[in-house]
N, C-alpha and C. Protein backbone atom coordinates (compact mmCIF):
# COMPACT_ATOMS: atom_id res chain seq x y z
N UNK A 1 0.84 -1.16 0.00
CA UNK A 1 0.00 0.00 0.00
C UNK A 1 0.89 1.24 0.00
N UNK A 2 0.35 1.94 -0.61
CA UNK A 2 0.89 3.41 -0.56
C UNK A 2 0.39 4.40 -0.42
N UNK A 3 0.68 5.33 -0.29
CA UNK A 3 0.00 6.70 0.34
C UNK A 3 0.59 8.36 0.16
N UNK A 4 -0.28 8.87 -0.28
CA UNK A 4 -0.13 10.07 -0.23
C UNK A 4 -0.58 11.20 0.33
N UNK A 5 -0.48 12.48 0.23
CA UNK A 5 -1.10 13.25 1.23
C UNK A 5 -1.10 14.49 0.75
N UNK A 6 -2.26 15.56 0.12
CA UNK A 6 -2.11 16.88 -0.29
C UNK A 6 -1.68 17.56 0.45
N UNK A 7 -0.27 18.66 0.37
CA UNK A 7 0.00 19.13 1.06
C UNK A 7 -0.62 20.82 1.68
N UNK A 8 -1.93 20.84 1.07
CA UNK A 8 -2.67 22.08 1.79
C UNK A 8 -3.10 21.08 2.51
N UNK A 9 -3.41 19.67 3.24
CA UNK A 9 -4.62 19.23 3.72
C UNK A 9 -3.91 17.79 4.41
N UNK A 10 -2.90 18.14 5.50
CA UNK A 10 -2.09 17.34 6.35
C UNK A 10 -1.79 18.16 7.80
N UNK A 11 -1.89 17.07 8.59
CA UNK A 11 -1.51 17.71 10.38
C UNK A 11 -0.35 17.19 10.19
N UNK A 12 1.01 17.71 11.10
CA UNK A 12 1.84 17.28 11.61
C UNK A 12 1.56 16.82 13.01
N UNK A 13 2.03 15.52 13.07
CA UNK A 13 2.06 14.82 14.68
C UNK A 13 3.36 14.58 15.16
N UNK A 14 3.64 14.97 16.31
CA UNK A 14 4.52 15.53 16.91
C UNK A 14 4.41 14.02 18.26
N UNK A 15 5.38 12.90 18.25
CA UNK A 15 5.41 12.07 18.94
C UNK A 15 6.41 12.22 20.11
N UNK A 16 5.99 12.62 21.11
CA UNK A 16 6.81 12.93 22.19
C UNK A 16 7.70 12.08 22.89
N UNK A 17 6.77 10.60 23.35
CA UNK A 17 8.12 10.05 23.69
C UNK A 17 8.70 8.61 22.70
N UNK A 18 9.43 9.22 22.06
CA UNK A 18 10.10 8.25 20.84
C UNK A 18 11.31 8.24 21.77
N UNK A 19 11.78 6.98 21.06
CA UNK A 19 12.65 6.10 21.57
C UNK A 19 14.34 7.22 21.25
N UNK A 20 13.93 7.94 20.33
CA UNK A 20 15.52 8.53 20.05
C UNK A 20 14.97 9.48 18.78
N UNK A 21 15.73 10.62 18.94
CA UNK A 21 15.69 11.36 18.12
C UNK A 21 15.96 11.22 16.35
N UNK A 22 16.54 10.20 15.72
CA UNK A 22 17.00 9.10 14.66
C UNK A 22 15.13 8.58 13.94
N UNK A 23 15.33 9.40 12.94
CA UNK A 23 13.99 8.12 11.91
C UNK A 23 14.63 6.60 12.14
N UNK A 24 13.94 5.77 12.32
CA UNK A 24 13.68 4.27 12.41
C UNK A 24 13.50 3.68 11.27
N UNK A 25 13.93 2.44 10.53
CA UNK A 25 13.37 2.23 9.36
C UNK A 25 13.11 0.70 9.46
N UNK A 26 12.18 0.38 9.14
CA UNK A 26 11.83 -1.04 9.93
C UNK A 26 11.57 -2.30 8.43
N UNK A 27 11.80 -3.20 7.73
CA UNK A 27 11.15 -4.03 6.77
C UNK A 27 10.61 -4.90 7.39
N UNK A 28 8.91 -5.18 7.00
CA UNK A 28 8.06 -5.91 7.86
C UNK A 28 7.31 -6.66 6.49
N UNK A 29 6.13 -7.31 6.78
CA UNK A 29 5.70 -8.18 5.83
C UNK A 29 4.50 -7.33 5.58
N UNK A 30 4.18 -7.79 4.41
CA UNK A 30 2.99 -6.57 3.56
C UNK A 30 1.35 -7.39 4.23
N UNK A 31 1.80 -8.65 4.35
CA UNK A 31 0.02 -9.62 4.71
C UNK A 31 1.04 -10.03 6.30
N UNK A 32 0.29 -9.82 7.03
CA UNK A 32 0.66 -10.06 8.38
C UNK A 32 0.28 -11.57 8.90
N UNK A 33 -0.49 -12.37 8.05
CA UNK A 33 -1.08 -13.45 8.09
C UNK A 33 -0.08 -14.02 7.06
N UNK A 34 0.31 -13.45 6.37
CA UNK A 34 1.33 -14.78 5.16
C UNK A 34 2.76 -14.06 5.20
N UNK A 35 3.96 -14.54 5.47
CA UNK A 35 5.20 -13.46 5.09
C UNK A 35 5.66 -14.01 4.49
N UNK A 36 5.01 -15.16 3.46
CA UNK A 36 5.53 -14.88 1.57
C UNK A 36 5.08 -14.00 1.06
N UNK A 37 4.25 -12.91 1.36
CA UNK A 37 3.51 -12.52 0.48
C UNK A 37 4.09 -10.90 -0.06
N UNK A 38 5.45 -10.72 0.57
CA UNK A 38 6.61 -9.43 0.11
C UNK A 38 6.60 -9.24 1.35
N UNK A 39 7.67 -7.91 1.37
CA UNK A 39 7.81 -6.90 2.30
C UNK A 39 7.45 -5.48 2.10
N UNK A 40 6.99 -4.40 3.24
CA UNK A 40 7.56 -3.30 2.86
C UNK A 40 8.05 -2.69 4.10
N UNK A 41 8.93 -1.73 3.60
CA UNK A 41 9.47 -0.36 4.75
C UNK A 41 8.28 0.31 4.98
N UNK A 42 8.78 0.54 6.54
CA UNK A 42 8.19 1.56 7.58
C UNK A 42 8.97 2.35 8.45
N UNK A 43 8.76 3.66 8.01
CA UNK A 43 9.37 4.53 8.66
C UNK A 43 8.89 5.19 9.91
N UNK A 44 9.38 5.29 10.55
CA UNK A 44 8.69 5.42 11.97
C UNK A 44 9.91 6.65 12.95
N UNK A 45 9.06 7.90 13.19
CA UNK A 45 9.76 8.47 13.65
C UNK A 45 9.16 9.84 14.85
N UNK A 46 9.95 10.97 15.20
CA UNK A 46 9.44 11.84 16.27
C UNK A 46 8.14 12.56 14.83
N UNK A 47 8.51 12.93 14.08
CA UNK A 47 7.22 13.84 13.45
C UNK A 47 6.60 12.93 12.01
N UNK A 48 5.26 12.84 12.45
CA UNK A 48 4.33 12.16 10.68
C UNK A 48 3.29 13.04 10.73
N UNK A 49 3.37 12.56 9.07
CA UNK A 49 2.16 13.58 8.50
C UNK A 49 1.18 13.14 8.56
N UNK A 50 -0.04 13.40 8.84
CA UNK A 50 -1.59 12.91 8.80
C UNK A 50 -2.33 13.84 7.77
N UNK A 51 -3.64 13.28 7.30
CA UNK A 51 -4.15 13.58 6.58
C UNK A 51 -5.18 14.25 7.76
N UNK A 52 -5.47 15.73 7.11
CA UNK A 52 -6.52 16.71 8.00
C UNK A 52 -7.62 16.23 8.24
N UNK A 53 -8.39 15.20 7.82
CA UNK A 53 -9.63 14.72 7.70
C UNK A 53 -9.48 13.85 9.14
N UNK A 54 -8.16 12.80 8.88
CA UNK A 54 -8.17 11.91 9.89
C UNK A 54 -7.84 12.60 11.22
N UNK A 55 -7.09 14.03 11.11
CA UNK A 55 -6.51 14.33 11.97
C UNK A 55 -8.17 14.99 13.11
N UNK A 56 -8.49 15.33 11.93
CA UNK A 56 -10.56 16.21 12.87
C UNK A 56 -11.04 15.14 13.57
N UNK A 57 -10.86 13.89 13.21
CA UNK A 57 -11.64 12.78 14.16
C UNK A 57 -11.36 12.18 15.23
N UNK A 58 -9.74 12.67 15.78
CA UNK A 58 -8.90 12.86 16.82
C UNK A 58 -9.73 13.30 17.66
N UNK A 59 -9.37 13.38 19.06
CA UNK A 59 -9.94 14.28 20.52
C UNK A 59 -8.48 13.96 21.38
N UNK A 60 -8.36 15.04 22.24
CA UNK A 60 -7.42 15.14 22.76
C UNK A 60 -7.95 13.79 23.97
N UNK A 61 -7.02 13.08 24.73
CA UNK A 61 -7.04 12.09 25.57
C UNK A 61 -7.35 10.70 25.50
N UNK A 62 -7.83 11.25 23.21
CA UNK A 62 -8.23 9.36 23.37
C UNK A 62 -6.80 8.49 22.89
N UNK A 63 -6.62 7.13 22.69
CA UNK A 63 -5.85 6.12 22.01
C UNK A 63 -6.42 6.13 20.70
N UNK A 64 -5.13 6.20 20.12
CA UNK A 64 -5.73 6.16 18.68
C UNK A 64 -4.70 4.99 18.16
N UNK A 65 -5.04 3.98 16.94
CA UNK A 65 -4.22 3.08 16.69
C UNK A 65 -3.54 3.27 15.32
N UNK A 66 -2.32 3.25 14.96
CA UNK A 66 -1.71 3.76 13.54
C UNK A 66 -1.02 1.92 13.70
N UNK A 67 -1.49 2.00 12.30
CA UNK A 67 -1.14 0.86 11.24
C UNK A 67 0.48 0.39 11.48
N UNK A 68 0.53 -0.19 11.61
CA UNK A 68 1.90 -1.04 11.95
C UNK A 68 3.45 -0.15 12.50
N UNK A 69 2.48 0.57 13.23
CA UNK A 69 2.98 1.24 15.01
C UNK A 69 2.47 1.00 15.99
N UNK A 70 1.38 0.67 16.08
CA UNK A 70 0.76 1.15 17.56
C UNK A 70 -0.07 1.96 18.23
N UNK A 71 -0.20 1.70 19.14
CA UNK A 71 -1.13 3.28 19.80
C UNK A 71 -0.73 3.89 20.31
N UNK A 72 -1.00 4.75 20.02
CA UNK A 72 -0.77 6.70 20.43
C UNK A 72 -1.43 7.34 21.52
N UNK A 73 -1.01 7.81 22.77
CA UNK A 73 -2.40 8.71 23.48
C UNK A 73 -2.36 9.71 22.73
N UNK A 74 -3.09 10.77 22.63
CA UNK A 74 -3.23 12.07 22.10
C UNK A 74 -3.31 12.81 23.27
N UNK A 75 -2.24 13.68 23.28
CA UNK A 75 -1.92 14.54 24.30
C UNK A 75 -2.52 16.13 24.09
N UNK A 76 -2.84 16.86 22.86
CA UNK A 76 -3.10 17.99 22.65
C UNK A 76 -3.16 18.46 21.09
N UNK A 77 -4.39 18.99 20.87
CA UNK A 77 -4.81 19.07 19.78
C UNK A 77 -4.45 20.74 19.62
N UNK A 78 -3.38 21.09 18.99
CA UNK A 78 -3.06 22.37 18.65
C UNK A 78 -3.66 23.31 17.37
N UNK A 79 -4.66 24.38 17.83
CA UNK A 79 -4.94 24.78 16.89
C UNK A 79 -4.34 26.19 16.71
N UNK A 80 -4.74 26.98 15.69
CA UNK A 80 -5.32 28.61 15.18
C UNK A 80 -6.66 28.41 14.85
N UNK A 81 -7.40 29.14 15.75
CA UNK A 81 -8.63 29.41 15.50
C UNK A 81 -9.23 28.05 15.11
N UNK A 82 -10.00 27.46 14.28
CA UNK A 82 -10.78 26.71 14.44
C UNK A 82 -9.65 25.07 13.30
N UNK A 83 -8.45 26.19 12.95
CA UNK A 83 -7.60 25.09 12.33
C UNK A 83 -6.60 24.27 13.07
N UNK A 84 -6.58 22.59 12.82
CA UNK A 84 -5.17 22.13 13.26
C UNK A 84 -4.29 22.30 12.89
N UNK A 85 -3.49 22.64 13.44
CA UNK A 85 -2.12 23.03 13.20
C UNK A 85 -0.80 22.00 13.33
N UNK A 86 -1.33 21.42 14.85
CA UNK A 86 -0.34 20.16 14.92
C UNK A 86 -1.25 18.96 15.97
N UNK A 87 -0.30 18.11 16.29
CA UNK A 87 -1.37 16.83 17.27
C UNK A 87 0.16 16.72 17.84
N UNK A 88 0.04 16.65 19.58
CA UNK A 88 1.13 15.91 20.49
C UNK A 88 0.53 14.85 20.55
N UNK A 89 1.39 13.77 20.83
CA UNK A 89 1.17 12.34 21.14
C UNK A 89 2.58 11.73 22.07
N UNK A 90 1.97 10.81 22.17
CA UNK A 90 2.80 10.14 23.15
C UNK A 90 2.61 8.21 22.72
N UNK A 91 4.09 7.85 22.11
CA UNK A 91 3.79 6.53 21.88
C UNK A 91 3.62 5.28 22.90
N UNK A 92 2.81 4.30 22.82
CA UNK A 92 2.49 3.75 23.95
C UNK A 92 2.53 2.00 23.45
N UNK A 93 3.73 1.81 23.05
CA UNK A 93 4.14 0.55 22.79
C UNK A 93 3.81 -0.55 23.55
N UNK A 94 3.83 -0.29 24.45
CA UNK A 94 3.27 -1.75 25.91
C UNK A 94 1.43 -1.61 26.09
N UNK A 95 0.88 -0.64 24.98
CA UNK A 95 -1.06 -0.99 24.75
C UNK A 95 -1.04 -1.57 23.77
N UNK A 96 -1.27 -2.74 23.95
CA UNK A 96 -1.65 -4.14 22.52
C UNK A 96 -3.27 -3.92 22.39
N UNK A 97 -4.52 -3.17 23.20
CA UNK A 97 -5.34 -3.18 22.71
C UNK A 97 -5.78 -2.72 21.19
N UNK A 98 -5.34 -3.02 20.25
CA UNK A 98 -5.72 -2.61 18.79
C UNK A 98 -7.02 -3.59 18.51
């Protein structure tokens, strides 16, 4: 899968406690149920881009779950005026509830 993201219409998320300041680059299996079925990279790091849509359905204090990371608390939903601007989070590697 791949992905893109218009750049008028993306939050920056701002992951507070990452393991190290260093992007991460991880090769994992594309079907999590078969690992013949390829690989791909995942980059995993202190700042990702979200798409603005996904980012509005956020609330500050809930768990949110990102695709072959984990869950996130959401620490603070930063706006201007009625726009997001950015999302704090905090990664929470030891919540397997997905």
């Amino acid at each position: 899968m791949y992905l893109m993201l218009l750049k008028s219409q993306n939050v920056l998320l701002n992951i507070q406690r990452f393991n190290n300041n260093l992007n991460v680059i991880y090769n994992i299996s594309l079907f999590l149920k078969n690992s013949e079925g390829g690989i791909k990279t995942v980059w995993y790091g202190q700042k990702v881009w979200i798409d603005l849509a996904d980012a509005e359905t956020i609330k500050e204090g809930e768990m949110v779950t990102f695709m072959d990371w984990g869950n996130l608390q959401i620490l603070k939903i930063n706006k201007k005026g009625s726009t997001i601007e950015s999302i704090d989070a905090n990664l929470s590697l030891d919540n397997k509830n997905f």
